[in-house]
N, C-alpha and C. Protein backbone atom coordinates (compact mmCIF):
# COMPACT_ATOMS: atom_id res chain seq x y z
N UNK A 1 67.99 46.58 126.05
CA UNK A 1 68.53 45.52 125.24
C UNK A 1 69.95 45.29 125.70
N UNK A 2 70.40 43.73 126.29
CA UNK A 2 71.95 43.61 126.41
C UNK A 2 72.47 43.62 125.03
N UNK A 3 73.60 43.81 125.44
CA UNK A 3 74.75 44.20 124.07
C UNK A 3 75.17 42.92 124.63
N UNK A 4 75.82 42.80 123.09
CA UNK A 4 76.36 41.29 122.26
C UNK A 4 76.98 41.42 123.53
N UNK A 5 77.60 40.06 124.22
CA UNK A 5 78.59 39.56 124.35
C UNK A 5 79.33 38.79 123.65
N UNK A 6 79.40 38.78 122.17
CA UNK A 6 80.66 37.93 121.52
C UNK A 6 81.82 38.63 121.77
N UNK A 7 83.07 37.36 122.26
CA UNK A 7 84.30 37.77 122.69
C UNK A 7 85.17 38.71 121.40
N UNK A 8 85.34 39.85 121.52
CA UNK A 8 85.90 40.78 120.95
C UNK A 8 87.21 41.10 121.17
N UNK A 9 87.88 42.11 120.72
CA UNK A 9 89.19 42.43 121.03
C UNK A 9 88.62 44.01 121.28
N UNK A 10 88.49 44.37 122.60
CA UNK A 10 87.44 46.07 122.67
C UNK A 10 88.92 46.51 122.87
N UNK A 11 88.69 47.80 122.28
CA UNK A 11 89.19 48.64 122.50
C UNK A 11 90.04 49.19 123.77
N UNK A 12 91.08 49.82 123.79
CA UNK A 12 92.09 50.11 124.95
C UNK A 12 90.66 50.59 125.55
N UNK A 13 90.91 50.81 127.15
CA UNK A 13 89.79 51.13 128.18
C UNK A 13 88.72 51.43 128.10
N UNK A 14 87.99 50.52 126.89
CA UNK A 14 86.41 50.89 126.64
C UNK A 14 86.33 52.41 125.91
N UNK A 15 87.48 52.39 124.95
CA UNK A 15 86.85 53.92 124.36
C UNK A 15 85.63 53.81 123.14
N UNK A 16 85.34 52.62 122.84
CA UNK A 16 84.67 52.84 121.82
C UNK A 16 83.39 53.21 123.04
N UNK A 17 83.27 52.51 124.20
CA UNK A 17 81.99 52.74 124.59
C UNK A 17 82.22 54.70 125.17
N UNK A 18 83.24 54.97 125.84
CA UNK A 18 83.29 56.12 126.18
C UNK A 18 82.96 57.42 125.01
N UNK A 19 83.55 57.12 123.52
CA UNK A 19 83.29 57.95 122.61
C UNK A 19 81.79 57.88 122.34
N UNK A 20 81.28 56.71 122.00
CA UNK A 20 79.61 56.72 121.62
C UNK A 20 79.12 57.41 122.95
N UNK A 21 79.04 57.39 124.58
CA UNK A 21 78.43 57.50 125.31
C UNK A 21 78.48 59.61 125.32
N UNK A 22 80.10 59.79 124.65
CA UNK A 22 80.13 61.25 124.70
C UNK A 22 79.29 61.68 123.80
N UNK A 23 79.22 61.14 122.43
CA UNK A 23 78.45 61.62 121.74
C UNK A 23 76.76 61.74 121.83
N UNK A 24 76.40 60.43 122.59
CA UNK A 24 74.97 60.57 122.68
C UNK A 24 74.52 61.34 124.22
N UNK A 25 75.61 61.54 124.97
CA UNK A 25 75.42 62.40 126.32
C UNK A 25 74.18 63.12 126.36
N UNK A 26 73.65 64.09 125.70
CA UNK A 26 72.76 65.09 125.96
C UNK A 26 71.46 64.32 125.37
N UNK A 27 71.31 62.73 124.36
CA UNK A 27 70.36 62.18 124.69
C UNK A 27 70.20 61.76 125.47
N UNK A 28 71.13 61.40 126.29
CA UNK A 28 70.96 60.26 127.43
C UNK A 28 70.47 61.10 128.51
N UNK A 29 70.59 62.14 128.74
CA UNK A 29 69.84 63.38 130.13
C UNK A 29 68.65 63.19 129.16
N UNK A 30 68.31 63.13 128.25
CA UNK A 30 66.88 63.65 127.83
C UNK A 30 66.07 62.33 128.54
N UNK A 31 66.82 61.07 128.13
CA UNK A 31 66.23 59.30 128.06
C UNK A 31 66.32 59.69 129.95
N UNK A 32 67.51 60.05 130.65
CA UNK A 32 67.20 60.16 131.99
C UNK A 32 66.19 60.97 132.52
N UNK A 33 66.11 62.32 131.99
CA UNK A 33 64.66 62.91 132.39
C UNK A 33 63.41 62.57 132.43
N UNK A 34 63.20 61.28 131.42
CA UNK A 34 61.92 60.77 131.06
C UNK A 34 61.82 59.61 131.56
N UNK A 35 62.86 59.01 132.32
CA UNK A 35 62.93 58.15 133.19
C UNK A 35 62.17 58.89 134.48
N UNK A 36 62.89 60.00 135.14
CA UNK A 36 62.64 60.59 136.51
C UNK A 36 61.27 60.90 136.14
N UNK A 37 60.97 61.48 135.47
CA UNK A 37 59.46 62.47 135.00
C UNK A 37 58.25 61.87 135.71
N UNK A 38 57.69 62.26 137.13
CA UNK A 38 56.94 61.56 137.75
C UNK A 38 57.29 61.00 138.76
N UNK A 39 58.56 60.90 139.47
CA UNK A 39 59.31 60.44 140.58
C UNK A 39 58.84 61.23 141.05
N UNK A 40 58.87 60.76 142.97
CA UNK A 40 58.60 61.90 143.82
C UNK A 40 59.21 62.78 144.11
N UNK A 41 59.39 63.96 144.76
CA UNK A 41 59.97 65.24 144.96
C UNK A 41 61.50 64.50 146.02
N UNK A 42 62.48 65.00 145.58
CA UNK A 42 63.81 64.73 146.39
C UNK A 42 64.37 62.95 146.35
N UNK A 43 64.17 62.65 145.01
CA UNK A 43 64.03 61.46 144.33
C UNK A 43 66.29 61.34 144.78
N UNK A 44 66.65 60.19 145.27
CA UNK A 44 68.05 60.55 145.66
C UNK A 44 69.32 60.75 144.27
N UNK A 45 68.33 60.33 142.84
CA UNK A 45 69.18 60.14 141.74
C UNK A 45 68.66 61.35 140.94
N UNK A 46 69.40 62.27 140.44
CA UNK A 46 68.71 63.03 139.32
C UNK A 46 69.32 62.91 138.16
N UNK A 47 68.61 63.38 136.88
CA UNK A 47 69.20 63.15 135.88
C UNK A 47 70.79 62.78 135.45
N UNK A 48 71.61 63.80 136.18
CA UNK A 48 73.16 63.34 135.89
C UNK A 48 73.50 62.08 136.20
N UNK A 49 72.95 61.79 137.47
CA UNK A 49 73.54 61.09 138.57
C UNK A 49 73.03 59.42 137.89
N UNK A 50 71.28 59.63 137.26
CA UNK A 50 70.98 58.46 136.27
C UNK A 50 72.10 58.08 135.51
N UNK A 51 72.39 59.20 134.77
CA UNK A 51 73.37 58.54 133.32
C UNK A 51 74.36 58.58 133.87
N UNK A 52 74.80 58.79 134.79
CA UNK A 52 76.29 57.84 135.64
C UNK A 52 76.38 56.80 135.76
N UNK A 53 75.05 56.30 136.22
CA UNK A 53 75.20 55.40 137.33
C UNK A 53 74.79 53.87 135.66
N UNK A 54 73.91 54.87 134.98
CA UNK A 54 74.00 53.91 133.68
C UNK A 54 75.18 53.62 133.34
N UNK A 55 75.79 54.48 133.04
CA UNK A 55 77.62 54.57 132.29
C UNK A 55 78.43 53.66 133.13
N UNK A 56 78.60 53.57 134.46
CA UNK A 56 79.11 52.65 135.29
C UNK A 56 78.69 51.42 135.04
N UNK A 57 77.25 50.69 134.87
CA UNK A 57 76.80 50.02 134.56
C UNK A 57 77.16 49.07 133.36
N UNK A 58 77.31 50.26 132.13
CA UNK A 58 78.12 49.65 131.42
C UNK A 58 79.13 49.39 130.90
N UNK A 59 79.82 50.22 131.35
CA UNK A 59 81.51 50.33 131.58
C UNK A 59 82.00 48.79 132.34
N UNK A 60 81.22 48.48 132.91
CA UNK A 60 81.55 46.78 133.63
C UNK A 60 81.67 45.60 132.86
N UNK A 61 80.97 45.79 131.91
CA UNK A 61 80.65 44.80 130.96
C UNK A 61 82.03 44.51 129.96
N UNK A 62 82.50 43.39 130.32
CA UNK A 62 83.59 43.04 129.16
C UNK A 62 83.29 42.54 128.29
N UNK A 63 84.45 43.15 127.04
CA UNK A 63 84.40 42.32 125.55
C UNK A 63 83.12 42.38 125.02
N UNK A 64 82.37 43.55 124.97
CA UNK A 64 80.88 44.16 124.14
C UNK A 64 81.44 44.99 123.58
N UNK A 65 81.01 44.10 122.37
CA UNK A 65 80.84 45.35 120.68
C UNK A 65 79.65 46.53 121.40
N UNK A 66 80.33 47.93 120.75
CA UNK A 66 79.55 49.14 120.99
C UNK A 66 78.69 49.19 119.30
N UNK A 67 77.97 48.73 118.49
CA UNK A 67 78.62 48.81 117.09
C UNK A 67 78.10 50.22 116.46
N UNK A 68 76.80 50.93 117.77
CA UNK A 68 76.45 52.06 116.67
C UNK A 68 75.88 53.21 117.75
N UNK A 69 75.27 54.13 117.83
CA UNK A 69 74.45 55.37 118.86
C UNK A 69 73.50 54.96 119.44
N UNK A 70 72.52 54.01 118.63
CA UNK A 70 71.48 53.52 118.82
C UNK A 70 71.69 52.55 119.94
N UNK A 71 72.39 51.55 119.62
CA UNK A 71 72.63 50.31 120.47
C UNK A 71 73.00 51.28 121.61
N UNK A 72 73.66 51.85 121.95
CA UNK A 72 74.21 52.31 123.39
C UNK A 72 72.81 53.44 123.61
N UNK A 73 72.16 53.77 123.18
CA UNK A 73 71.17 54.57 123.51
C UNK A 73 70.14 53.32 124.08
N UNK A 74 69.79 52.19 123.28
CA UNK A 74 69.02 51.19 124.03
C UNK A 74 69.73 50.53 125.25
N UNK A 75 70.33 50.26 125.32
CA UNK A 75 71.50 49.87 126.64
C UNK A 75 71.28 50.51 127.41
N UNK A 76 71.81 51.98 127.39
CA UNK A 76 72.00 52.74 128.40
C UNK A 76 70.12 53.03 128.94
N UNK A 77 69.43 53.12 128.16
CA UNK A 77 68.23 53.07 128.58
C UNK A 77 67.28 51.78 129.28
N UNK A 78 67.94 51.04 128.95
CA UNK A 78 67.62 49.60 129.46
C UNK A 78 68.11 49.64 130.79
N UNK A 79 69.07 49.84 131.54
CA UNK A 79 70.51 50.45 132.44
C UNK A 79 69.45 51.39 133.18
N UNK A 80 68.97 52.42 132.79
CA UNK A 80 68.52 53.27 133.59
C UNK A 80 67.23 52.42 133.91
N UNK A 81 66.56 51.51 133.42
CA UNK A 81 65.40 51.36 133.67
C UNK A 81 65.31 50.07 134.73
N UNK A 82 66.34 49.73 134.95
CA UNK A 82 66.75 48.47 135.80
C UNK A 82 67.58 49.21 137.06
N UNK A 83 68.02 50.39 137.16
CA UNK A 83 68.11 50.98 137.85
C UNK A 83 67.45 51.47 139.13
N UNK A 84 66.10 52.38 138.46
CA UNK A 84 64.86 52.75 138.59
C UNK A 84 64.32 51.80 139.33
N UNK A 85 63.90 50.41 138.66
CA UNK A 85 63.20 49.14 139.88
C UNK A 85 63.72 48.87 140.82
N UNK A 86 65.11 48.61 140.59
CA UNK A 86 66.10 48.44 141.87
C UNK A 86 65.30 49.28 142.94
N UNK A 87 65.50 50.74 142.35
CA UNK A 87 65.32 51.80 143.78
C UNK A 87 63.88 51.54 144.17
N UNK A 88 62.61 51.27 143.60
CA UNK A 88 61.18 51.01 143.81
C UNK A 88 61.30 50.08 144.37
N UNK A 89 61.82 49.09 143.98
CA UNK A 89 61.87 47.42 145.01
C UNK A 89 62.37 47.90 146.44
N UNK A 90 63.14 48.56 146.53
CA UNK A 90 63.94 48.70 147.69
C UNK A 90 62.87 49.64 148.79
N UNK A 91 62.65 50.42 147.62
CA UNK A 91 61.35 51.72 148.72
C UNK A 91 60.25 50.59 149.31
N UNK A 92 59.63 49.89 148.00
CA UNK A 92 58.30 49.22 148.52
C UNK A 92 59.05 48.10 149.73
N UNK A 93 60.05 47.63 149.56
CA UNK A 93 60.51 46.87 150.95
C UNK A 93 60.53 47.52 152.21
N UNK A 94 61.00 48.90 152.04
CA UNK A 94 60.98 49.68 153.02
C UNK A 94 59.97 50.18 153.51
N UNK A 95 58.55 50.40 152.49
CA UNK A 95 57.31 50.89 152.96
C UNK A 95 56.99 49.44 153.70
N UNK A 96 57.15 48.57 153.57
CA UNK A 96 56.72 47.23 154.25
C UNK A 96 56.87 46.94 155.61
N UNK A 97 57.96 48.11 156.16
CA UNK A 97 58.88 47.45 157.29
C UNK A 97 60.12 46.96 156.97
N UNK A 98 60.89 47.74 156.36
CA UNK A 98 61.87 47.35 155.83
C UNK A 98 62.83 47.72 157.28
N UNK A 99 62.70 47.56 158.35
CA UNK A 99 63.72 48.35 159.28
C UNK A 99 63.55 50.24 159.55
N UNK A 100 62.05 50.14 159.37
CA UNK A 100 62.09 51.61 159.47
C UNK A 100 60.87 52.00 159.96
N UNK A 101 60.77 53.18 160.80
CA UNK A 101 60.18 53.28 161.66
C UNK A 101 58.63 53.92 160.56
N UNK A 102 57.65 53.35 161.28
CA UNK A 102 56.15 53.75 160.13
C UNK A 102 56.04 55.26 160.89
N UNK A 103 55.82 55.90 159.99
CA UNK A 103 55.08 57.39 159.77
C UNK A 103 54.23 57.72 158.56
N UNK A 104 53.54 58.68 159.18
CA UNK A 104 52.33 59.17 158.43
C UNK A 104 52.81 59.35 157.29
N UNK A 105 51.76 58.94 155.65
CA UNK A 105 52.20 59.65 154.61
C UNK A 105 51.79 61.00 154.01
N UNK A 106 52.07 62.07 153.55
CA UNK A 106 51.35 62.92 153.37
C UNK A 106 51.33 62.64 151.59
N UNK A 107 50.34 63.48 151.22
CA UNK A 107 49.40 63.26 149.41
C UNK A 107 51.10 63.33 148.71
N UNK A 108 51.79 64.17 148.83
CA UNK A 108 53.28 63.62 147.76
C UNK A 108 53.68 62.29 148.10
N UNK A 109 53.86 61.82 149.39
CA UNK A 109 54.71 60.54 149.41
C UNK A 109 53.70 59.38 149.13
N UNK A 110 52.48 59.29 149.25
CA UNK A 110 51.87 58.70 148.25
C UNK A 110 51.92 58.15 147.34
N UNK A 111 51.71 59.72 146.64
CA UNK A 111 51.25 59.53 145.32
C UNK A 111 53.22 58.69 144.78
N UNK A 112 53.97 59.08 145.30
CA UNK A 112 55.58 58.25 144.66
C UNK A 112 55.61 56.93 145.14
N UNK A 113 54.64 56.32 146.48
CA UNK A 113 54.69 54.97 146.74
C UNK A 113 53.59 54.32 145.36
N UNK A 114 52.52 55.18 145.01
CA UNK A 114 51.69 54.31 144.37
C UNK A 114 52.54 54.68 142.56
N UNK A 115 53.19 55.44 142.44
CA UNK A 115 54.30 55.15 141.05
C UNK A 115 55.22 54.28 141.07
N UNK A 116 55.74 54.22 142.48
CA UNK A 116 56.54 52.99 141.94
C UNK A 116 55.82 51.59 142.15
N UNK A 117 54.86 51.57 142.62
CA UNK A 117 54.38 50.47 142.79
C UNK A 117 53.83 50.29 141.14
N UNK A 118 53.32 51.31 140.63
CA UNK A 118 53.16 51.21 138.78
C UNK A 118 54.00 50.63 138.07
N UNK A 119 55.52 51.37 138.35
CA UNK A 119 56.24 51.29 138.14
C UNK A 119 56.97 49.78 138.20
N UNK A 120 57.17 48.84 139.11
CA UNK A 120 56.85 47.56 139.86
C UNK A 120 56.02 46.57 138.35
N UNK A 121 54.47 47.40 138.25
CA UNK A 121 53.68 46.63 137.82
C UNK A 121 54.41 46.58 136.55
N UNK A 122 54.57 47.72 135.92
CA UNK A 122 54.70 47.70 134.36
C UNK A 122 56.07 46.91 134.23
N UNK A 123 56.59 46.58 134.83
CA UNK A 123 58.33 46.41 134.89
C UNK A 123 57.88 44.06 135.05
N UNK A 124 56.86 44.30 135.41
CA UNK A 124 56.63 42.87 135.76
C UNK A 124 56.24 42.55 134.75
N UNK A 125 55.38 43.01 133.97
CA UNK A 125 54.38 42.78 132.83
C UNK A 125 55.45 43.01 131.74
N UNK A 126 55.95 43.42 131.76
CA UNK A 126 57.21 43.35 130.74
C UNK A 126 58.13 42.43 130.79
N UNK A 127 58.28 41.86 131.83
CA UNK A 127 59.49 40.81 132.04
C UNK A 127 58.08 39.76 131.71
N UNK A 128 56.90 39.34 131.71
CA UNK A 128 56.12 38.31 131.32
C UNK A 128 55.98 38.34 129.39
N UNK A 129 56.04 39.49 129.18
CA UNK A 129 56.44 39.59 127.88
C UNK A 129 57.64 39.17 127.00
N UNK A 130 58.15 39.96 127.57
CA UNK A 130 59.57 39.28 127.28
C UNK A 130 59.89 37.52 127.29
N UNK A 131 59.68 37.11 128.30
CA UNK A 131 59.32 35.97 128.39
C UNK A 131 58.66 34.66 127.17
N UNK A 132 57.77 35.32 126.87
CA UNK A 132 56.65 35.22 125.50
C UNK A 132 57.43 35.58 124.26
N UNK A 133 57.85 37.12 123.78
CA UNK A 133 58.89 37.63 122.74
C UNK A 133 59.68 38.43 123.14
N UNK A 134 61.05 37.91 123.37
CA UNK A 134 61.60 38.96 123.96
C UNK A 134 62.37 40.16 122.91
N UNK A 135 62.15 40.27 121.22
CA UNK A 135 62.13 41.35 120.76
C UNK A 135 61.24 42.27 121.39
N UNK A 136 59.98 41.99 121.24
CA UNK A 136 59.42 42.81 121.24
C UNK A 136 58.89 43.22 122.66
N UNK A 137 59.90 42.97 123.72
CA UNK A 137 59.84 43.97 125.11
C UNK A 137 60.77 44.75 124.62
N UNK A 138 62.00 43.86 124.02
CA UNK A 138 63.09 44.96 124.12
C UNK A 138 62.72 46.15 122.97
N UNK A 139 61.34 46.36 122.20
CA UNK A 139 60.90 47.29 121.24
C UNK A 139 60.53 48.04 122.46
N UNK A 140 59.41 47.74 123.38
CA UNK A 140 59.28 48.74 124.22
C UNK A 140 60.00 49.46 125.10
N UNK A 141 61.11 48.87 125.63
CA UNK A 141 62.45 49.55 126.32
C UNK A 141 62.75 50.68 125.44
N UNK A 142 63.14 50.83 124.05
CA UNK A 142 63.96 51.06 123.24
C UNK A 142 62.66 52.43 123.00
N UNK A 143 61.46 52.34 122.80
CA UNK A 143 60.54 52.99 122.25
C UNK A 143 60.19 54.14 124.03
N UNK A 144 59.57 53.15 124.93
CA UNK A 144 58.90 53.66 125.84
C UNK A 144 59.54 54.53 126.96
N UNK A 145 60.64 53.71 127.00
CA UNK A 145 62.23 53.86 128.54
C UNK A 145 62.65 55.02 127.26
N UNK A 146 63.43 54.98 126.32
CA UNK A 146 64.26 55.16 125.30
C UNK A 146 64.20 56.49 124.82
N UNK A 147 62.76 56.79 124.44
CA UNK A 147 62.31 57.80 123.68
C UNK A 147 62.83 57.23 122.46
N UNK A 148 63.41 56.41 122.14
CA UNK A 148 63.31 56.43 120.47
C UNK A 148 62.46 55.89 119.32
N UNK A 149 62.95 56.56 117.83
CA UNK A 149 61.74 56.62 117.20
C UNK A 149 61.74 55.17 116.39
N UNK A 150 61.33 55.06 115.55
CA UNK A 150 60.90 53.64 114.61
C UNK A 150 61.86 53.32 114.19
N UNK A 151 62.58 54.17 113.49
CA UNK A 151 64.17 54.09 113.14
C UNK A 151 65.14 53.87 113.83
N UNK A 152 65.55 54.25 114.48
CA UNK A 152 66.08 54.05 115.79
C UNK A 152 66.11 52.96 116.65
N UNK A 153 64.81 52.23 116.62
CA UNK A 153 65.09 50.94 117.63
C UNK A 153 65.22 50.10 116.14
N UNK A 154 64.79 49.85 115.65
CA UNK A 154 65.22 49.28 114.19
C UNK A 154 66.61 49.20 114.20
N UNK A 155 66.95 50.66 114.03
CA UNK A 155 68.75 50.18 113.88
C UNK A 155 69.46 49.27 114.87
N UNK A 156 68.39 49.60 116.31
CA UNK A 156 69.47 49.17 117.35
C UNK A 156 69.25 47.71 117.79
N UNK A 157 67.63 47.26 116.95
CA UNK A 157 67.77 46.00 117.31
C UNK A 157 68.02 45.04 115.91
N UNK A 158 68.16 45.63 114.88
CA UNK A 158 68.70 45.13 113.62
C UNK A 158 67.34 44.73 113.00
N UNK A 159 66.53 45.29 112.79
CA UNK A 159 65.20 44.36 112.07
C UNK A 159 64.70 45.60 110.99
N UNK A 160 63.80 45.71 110.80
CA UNK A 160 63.05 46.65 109.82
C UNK A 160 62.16 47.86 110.31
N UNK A 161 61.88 48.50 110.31
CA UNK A 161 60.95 49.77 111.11
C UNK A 161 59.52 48.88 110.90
N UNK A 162 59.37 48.40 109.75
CA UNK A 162 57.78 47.97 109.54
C UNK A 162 57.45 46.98 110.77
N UNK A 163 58.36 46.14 111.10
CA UNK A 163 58.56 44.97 111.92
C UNK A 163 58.36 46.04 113.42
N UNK A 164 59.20 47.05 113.64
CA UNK A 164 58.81 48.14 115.09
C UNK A 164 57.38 48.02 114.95
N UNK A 165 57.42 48.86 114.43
CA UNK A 165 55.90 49.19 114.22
C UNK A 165 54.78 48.19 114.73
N UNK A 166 54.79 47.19 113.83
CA UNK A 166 53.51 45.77 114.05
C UNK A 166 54.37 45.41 115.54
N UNK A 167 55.36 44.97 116.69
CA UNK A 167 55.84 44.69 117.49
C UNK A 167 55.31 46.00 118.56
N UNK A 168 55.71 46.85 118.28
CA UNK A 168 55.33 48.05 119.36
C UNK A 168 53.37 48.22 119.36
N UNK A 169 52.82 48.07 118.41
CA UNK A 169 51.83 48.11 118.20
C UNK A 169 51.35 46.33 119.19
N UNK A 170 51.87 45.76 118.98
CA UNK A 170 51.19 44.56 119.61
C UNK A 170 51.94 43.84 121.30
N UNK A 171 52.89 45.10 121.58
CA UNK A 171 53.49 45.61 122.89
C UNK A 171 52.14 46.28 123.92
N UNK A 172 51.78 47.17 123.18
CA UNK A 172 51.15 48.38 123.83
C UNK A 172 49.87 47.63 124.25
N UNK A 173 49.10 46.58 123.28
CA UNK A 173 47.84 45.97 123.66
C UNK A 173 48.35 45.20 124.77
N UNK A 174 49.23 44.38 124.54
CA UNK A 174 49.69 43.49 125.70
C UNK A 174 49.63 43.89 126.75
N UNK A 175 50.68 45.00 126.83
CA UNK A 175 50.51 45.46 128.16
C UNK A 175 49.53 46.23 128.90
N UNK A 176 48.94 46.72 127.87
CA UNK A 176 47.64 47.56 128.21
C UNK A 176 46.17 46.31 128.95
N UNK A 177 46.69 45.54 128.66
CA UNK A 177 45.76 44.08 128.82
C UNK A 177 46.31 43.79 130.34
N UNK A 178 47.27 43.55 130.03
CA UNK A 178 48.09 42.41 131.44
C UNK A 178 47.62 44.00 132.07
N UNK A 179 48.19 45.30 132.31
CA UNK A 179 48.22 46.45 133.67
C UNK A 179 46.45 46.62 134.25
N UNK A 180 46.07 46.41 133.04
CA UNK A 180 44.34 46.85 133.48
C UNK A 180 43.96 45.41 134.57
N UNK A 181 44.28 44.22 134.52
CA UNK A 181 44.05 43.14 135.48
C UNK A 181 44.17 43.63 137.19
């Protein structure tokens, strides 16, 4: 989920985002682990290096209200997950002939070309969603990327848990529809 851009008066050097990001730190390795979980072996980003490269990410962003844990927990998970494609787009260019010389694959490098190519898929099928409602992709970012619970994306996208619920529930068919094609 992007954070507001209404023009604000932020804080001297982004501390509101630096204090929320300290505090939710050891979720954010958890939201980065479950990002990596399934990458191939010697993947060039690992967990730390994810929620850096998130934190940089949003450390760029001027004049965004931080307003709560949640919101920067969906952000920063949104951040890692746009991250993540970046690096799959770039591999599958490279498995293509991207400027690189073809060699044999063995069963690990595989099996990480045909995840991110999943990875690819589900990331497409979500941006066609979004497209359609874009709450309710950003429920699945917040739920699926996120690890968070009913409450939680509720807070962070301002609506009701009952409203998660029927949205994540009619996420999961969607996409379960569009990936099986």
């Amino acid at each position: 989920m992007p954070p507001t851009s209404e023009p604000t008066t932020p804080p001297p050097s982004g501390r509101a985002l630096d204090d929320l990001y300290a505090a939710v730190y050891a979720e954010l390795r958890r939201v980065a682990h479950r990002h990596l979980d399934g990458e191939r072996t010697g993947h060039t980003l690992g967990t730390t290096g994810l929620v850096h490269e998130a934190y940089l990410q949003l450390a760029r962003l001027e004049h965004v209200r931080w307003p709560s844990r949640a919101y920067v927990l969906a952000a920063a998970s949104q951040a890692m997950r746009r991250i993540l494609i970046d690096y799959a787009n770039a591999r599958r260019a490279q498995k293509r002939g991207g400027g690189v010389a073809t060699v044999a694959l063995d069963d690990a490098v595989g099996m990480a070309v045909a995840r991110s190519d999943q990875l690819i898929a589900l990331d497409e099928a979500l941006e066609r969603l979004a497209a359609l409602h874009e709450r309710t992709a950003r429920v699945v970012e917040c739920r699926f990327y996120g690890g968070m619970s009913i409450e939680e994306t509720a807070e962070a996208l301002g609506t009701s848990p009952a409203t998660v619920k029927r949205e994540w529930a009619i996420a999961r068919a969607y996409l379960n529809r569009e990936l099986a094609q």
